[in-house]
Protein backbone atom coordinates (compact mmCIF):
# COMPACT_ATOMS: atom_id res chain seq x y z
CA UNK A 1 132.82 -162.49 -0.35
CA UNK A 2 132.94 -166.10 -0.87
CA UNK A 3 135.79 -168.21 0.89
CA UNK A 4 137.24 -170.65 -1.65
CA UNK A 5 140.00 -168.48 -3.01
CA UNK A 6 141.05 -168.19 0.32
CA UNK A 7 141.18 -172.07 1.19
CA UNK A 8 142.18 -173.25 -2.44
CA UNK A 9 143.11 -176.61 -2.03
CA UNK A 10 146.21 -176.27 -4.05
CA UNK A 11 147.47 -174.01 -1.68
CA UNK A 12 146.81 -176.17 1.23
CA UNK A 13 148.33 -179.13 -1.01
CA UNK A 14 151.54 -177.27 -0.59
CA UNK A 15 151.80 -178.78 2.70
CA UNK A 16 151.55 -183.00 2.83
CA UNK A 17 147.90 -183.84 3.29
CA UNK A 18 147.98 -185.53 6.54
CA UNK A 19 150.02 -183.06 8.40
CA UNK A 20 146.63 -181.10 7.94
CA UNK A 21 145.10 -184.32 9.31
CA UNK A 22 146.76 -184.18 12.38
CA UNK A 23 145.79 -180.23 12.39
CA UNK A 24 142.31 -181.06 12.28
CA UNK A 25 142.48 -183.85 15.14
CA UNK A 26 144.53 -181.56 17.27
CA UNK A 27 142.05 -178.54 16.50
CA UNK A 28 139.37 -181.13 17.40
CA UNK A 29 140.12 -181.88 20.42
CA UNK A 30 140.81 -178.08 21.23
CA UNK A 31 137.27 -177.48 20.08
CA UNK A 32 136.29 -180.62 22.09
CA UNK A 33 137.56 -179.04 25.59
CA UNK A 34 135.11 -175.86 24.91
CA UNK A 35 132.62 -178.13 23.71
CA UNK A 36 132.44 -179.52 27.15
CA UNK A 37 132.27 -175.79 28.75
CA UNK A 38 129.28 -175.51 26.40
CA UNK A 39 128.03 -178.24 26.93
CA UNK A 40 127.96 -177.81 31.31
CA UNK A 41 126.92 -173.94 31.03
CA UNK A 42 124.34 -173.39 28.43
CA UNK A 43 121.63 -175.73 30.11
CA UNK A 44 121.94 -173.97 33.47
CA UNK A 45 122.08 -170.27 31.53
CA UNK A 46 125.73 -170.17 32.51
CA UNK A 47 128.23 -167.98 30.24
CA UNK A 48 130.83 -169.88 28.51
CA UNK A 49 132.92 -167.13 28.27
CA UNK A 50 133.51 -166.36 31.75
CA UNK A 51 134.51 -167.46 34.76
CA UNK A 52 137.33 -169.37 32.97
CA UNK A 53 137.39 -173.63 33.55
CA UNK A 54 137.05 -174.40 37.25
CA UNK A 55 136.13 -177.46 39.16
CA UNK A 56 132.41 -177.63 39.62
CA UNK A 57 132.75 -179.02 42.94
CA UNK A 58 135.24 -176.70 44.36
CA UNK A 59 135.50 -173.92 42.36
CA UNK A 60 139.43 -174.52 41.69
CA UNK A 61 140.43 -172.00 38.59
CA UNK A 62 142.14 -174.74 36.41
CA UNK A 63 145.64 -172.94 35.19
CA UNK A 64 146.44 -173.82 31.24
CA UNK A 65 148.85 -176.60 32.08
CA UNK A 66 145.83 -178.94 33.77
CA UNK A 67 143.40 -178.31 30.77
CA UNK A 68 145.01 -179.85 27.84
CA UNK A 69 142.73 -181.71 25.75
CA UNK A 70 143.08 -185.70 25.83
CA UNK A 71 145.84 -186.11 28.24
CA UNK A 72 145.00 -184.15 31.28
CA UNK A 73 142.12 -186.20 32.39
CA UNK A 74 144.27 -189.13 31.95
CA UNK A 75 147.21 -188.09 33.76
CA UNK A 76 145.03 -186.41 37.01
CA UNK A 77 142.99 -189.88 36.84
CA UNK A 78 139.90 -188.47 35.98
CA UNK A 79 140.18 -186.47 39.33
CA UNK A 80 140.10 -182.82 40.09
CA UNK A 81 143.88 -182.20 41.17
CA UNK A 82 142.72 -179.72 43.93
CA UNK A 83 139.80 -181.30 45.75
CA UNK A 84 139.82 -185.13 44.47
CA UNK A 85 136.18 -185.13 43.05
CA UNK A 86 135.60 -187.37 40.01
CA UNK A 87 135.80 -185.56 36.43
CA UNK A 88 132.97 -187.26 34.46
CA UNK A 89 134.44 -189.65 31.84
CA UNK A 90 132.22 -187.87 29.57
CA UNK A 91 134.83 -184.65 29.35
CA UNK A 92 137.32 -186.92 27.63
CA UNK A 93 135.41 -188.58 25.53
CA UNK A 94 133.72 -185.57 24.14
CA UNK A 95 137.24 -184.46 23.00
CA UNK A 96 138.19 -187.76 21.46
CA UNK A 97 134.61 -187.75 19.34
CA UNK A 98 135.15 -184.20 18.43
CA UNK A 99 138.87 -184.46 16.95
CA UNK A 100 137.86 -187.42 15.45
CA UNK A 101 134.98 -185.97 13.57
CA UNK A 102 136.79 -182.88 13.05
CA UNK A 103 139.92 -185.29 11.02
CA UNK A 104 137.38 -186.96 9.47
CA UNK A 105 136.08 -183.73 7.99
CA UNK A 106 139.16 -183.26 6.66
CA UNK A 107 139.94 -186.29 5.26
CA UNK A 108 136.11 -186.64 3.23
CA UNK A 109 136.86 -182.81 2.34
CA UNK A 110 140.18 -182.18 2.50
CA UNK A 111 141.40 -182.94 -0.97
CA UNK A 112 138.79 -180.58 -2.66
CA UNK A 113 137.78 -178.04 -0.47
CA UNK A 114 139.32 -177.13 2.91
CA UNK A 115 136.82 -174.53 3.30
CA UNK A 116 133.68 -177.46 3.15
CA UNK A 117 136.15 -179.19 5.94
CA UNK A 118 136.32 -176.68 8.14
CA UNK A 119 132.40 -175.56 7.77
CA UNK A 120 131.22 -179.31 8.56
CA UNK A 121 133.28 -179.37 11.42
CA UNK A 122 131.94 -176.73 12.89
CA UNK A 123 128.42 -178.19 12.14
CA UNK A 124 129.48 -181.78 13.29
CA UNK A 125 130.60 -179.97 16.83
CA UNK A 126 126.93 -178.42 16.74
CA UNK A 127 125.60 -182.00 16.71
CA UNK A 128 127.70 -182.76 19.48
CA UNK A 129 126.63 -180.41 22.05
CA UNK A 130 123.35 -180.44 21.15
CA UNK A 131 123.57 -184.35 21.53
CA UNK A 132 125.16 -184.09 24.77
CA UNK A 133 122.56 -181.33 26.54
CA UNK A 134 119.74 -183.06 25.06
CA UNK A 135 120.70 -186.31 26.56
CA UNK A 136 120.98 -185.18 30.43
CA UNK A 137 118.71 -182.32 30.14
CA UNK A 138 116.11 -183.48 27.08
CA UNK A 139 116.32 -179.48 25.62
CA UNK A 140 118.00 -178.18 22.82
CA UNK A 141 119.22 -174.49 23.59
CA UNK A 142 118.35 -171.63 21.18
CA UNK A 143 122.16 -170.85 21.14
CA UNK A 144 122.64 -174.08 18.99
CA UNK A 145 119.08 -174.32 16.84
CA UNK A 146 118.70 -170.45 16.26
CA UNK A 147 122.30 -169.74 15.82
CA UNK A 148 122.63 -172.76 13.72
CA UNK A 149 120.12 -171.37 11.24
CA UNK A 150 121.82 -168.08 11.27
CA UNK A 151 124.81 -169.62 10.49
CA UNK A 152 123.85 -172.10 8.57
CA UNK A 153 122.41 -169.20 6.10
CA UNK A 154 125.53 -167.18 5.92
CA UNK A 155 127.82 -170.03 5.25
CA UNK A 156 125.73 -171.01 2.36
CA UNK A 157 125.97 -167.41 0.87
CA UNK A 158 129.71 -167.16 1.58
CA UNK A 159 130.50 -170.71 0.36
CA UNK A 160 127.93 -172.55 -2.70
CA UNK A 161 129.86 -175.65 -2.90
CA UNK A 162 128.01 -176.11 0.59
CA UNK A 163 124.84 -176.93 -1.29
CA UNK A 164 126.38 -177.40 -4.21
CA UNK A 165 125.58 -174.27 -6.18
CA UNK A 166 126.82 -172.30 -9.32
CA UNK A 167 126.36 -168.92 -7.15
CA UNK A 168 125.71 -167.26 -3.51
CA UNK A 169 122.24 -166.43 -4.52
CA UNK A 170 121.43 -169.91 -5.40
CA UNK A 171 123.26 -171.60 -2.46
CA UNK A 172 121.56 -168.69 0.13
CA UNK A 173 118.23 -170.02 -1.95
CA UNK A 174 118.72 -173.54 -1.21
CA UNK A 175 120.07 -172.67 2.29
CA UNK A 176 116.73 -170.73 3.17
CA UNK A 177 114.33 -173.20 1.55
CA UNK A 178 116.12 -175.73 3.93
CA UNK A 179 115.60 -174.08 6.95
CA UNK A 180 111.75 -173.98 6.04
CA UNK A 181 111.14 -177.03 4.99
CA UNK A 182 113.09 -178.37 8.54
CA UNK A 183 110.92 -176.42 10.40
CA UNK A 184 107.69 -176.86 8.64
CA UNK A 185 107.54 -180.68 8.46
CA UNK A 186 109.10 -181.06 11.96
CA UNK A 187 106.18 -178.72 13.43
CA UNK A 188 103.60 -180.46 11.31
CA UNK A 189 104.62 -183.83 12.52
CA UNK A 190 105.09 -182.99 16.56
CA UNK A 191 101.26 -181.33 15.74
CA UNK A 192 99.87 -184.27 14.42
CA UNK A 193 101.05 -186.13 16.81
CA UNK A 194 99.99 -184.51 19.76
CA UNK A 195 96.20 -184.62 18.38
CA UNK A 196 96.22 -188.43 17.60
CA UNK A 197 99.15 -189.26 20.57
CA UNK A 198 99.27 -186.50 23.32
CA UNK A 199 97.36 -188.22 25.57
CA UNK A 200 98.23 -191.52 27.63
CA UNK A 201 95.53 -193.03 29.69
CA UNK A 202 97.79 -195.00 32.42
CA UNK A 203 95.76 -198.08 33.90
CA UNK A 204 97.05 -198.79 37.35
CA UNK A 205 96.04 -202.30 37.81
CA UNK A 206 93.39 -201.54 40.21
CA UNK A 207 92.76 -199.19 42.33
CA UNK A 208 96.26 -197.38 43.80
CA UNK A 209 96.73 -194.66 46.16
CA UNK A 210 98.78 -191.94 44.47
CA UNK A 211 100.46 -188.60 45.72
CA UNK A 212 101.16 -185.46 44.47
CA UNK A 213 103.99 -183.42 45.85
CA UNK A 214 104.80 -180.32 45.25
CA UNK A 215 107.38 -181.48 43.00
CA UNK A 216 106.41 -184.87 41.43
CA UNK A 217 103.66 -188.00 40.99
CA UNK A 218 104.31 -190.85 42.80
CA UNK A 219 102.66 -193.64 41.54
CA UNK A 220 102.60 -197.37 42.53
CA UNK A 221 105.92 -197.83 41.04
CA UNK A 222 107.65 -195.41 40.31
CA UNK A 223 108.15 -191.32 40.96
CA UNK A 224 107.62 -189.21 37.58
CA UNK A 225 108.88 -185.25 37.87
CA UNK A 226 106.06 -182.88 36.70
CA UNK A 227 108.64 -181.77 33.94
CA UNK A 228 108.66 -184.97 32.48
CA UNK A 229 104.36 -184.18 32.00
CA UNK A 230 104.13 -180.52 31.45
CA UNK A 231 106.03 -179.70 28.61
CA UNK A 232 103.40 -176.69 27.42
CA UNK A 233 100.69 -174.81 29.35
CA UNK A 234 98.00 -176.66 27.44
CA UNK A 235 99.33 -180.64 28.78
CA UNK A 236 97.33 -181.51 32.08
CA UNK A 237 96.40 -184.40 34.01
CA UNK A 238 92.82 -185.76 34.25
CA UNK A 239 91.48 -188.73 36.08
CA UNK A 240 88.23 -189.81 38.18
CA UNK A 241 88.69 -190.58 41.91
CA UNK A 242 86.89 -192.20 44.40
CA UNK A 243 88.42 -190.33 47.18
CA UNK A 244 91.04 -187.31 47.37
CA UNK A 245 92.55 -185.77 50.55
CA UNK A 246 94.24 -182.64 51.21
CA UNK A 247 96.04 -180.99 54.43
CA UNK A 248 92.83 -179.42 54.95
CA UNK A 249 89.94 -181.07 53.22
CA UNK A 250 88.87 -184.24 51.74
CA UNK A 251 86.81 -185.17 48.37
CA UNK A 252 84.84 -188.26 46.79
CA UNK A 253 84.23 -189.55 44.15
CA UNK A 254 84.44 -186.15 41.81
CA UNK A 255 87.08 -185.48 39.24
CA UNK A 256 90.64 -184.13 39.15
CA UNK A 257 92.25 -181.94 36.55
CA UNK A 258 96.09 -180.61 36.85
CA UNK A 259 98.02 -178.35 34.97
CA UNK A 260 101.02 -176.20 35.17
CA UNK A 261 98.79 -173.26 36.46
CA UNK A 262 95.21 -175.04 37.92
CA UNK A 263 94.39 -177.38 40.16
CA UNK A 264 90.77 -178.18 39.93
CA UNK A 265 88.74 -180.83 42.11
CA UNK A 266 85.24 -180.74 41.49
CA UNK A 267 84.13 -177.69 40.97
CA UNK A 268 86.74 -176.30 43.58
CA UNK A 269 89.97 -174.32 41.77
CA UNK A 270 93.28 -173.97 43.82
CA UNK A 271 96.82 -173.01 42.31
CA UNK A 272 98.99 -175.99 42.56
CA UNK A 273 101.73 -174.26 44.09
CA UNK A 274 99.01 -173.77 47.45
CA UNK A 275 98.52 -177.27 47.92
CA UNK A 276 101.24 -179.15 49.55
CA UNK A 277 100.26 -182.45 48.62
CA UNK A 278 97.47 -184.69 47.62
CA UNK A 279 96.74 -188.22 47.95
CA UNK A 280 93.68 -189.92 45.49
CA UNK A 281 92.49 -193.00 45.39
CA UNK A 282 91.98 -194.17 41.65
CA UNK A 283 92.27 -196.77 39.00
CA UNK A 284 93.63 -194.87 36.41
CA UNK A 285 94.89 -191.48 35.11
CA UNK A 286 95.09 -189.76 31.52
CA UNK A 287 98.88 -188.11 31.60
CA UNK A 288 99.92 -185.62 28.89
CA UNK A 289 102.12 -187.29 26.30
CA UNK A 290 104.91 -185.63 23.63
CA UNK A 291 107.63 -187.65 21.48
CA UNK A 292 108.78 -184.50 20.03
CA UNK A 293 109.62 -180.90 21.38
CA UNK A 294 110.20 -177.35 19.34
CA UNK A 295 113.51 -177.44 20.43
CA UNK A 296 113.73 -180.61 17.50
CA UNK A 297 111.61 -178.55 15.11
CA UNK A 298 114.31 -175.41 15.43
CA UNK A 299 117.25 -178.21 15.16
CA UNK A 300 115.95 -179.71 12.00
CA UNK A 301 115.69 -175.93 10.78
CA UNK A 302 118.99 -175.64 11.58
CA UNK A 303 120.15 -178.94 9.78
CA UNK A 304 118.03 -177.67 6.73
CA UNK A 305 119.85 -174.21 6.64
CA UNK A 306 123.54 -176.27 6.17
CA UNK A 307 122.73 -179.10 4.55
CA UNK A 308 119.46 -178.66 1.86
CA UNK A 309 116.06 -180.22 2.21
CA UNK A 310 117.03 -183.14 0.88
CA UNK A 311 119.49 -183.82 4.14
CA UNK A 312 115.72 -183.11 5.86
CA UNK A 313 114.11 -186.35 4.53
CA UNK A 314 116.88 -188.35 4.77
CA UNK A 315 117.21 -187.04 8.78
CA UNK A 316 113.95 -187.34 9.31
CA UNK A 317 113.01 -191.02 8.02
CA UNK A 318 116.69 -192.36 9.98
CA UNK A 319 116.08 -190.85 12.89
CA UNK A 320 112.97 -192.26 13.30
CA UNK A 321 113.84 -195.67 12.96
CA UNK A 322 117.17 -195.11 14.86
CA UNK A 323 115.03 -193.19 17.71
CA UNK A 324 112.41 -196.08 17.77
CA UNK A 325 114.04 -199.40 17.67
CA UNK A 326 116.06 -197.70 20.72
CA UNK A 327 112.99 -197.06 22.70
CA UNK A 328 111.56 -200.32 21.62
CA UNK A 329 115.04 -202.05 23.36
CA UNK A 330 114.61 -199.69 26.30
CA UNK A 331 111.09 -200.73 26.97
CA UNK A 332 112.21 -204.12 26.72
CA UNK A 333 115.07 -204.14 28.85
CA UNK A 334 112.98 -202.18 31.46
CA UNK A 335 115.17 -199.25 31.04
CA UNK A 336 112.42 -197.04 30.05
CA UNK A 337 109.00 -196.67 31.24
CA UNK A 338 105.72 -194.82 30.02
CA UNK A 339 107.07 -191.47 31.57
CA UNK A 340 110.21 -191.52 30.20
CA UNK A 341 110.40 -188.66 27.08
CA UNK A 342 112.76 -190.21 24.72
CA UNK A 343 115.70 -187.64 23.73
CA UNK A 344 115.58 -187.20 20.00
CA UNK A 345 118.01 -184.66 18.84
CA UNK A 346 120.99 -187.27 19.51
CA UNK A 347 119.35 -189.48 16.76
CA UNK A 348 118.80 -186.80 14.42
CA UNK A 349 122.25 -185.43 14.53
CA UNK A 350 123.31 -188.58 13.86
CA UNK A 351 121.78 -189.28 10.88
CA UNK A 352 122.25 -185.87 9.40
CA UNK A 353 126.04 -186.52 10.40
CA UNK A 354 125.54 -189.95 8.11
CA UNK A 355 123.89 -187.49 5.29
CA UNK A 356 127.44 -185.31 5.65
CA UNK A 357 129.63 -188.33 5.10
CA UNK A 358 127.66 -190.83 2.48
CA UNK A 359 124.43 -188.32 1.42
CA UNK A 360 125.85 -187.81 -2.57
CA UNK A 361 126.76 -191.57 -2.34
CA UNK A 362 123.02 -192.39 -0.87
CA UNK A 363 121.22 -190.12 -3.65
CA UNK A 364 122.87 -191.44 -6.49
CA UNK A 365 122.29 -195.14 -5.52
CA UNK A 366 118.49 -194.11 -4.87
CA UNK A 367 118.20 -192.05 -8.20
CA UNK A 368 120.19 -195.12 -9.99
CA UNK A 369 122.68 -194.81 -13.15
């Protein structure tokens, strides 16, 4: 069943245009207030269903009346009402960007389809939580990449104008072919990389003392989290050392390799989680290196199954240069170091959120008159 008889814009017209842009802000910022629910949950395998919005800190159950999107975080102070502890500015501005996308929607869409509206505003609040996890967390949950393809696939069979198409089949074609070619390219590129750029050999300067806890690295300068390193069971750590002490023994001059699952020294194999620490002496060390995860590879899927394989290349080329001349300002501010893995989702939703908004306007300036 395909929805545009249901949301023919003459019979939306019936009503002035930007009462239904106030709708969509209003329904925005609604959407925005789960968003953030989503947003706090999912990482930590949380429902979002239930319990119902409490204070994180205190566990106060938040009644209806003190979760009203936009102006309750503005009239408590950004301040939990029962216990005093600071609500993240972040909650408020996730429903401002939300209704604003969602009017925007709306007012690209409005006028010719309501049902296109309402279908990239539910994929523009997709971007959005994925943008927001990936930032603090630097994951992309399978609730948003895997149920994004899903959906992306039956939205284009129950509406072709979402790719364009004369029919479901051909839309659900286009839709599918998307998806693939997201995935495919993606994967290809994060392999490729990882052959000629998964490894970073770190010079130290010298020779450094540097500890291993059971938790972390810490180096000369800074401490580095083994999740930031280990991102698959293949990544490791190799290096050379002229001496290496544990609680109960004590090593020179042999050679260290650490993964998720071995520790080897010499020809001596522990499992890391045995040894309490370690402390080498060494000049250098080869670290596992990754600009791209498969969480990206099942977003750009997902972008693929709404938007075409077109809305691929275009995400894919922007993103990069978006994602890169931000890292290059980071490194140069000192903001970033060699450790640091680089979110990328947030730049890819934004450029497939520029391909929503300007993409037939972009491909008929590149394809010409």
């Amino acid at each position: 069943m395909q929805l545009a008889p249901i949301f023919d814009a003459r019979l939306w017209a019936a009503v002035p245009f930007h009462f239904w842009t106030a709708v969509f802000f209003i329904l925005g910022s609604l959407v925005g207030s789960f968003l953030n629910v989503c947003i706090h949950r999912m990482p930590r395998g949380e429902s979002v269903i239930s319990p119902p919005s409490h204070c994180p800190h205190c566990g106060y159950s938040i009644p209806w009346y003190l979760n009203l999107p936009l102006l309750t975080w503005v009239v408590l102070g950004g301040r939990c009402r029962n216990c005093g502890a600071r609500i993240a500015v972040r909650y408020v501005l996730v429903e401002v960007l939300t209704a604003v996308l969602f009017a925007s929607c709306w007012l690209a869409f409005g006028r010719s389809s309501t049902a296109l509206a309402l279908i990239y505003s539910g994929v523009l609040a997709g971007f959005v939580v994925a943008t927001f996890i990936d930032l603090e967390h630097l994951i992309i949950p399978d609730e948003i990449t895997l149920g994004g393809i899903a959906a992306g696939v039956l939205a284009s069979a129950a509406l072709p104008a979402l790719h364009g198409a004369a029919s479901a089949a051909r839309s659900l074609e286009q839709s599918m072919l998307g998806a693939l070619v997201g995935a495919g390219v993606v994967y290809a590129i994060l392999r490729l990389g990882k052959l000629m750029y998964g490894r970073h050999d770190l010079d130290l300067g010298g020779e450094a003392v540097v500890l291993f806890t059971e938790t972390s690295v810490r180096l000369p300068t800074e401490e580095v989290p083994y999740n930031e390193l280990f991102y698959r069971g293949s990544d490791r750590i190799e290096f050379r050392a002229r001496r290496v002490e544990m609680p109960d023994r004590c090593y020179f001059d042999t050679t260290v390799r650490l993964s998720q699952k071995v520790l080897q020294v010499g020809d001596d194999r522990f499992e890391p989680e045995s040894v309490e620490w370690m402390a080498v002496l060494t000049d250098r060390l080869t670290v596992p290196r990754e600009a791209m995860g498969l969480g990206d590879v099942k977003f750009m899927a997902a972008i693929g199954a709404f938007l075409g394989w077109q809305a691929v290349f275009f995400s894919l080329m922007v993103s990069a240069f978006l994602g890169g001349a931000v890292g290059v300002v980071l490194i140069a501010c000192r903001k970033r170091e060699w450790s640091s893995r680089l979110p990328y989702g947030p730049y890819i939703a934004l450029a497939a959120t520029g391909w929503i908004f300007f993409g037939s306007d972009l491909l008929g300036w590149w394809l010409g008159p």
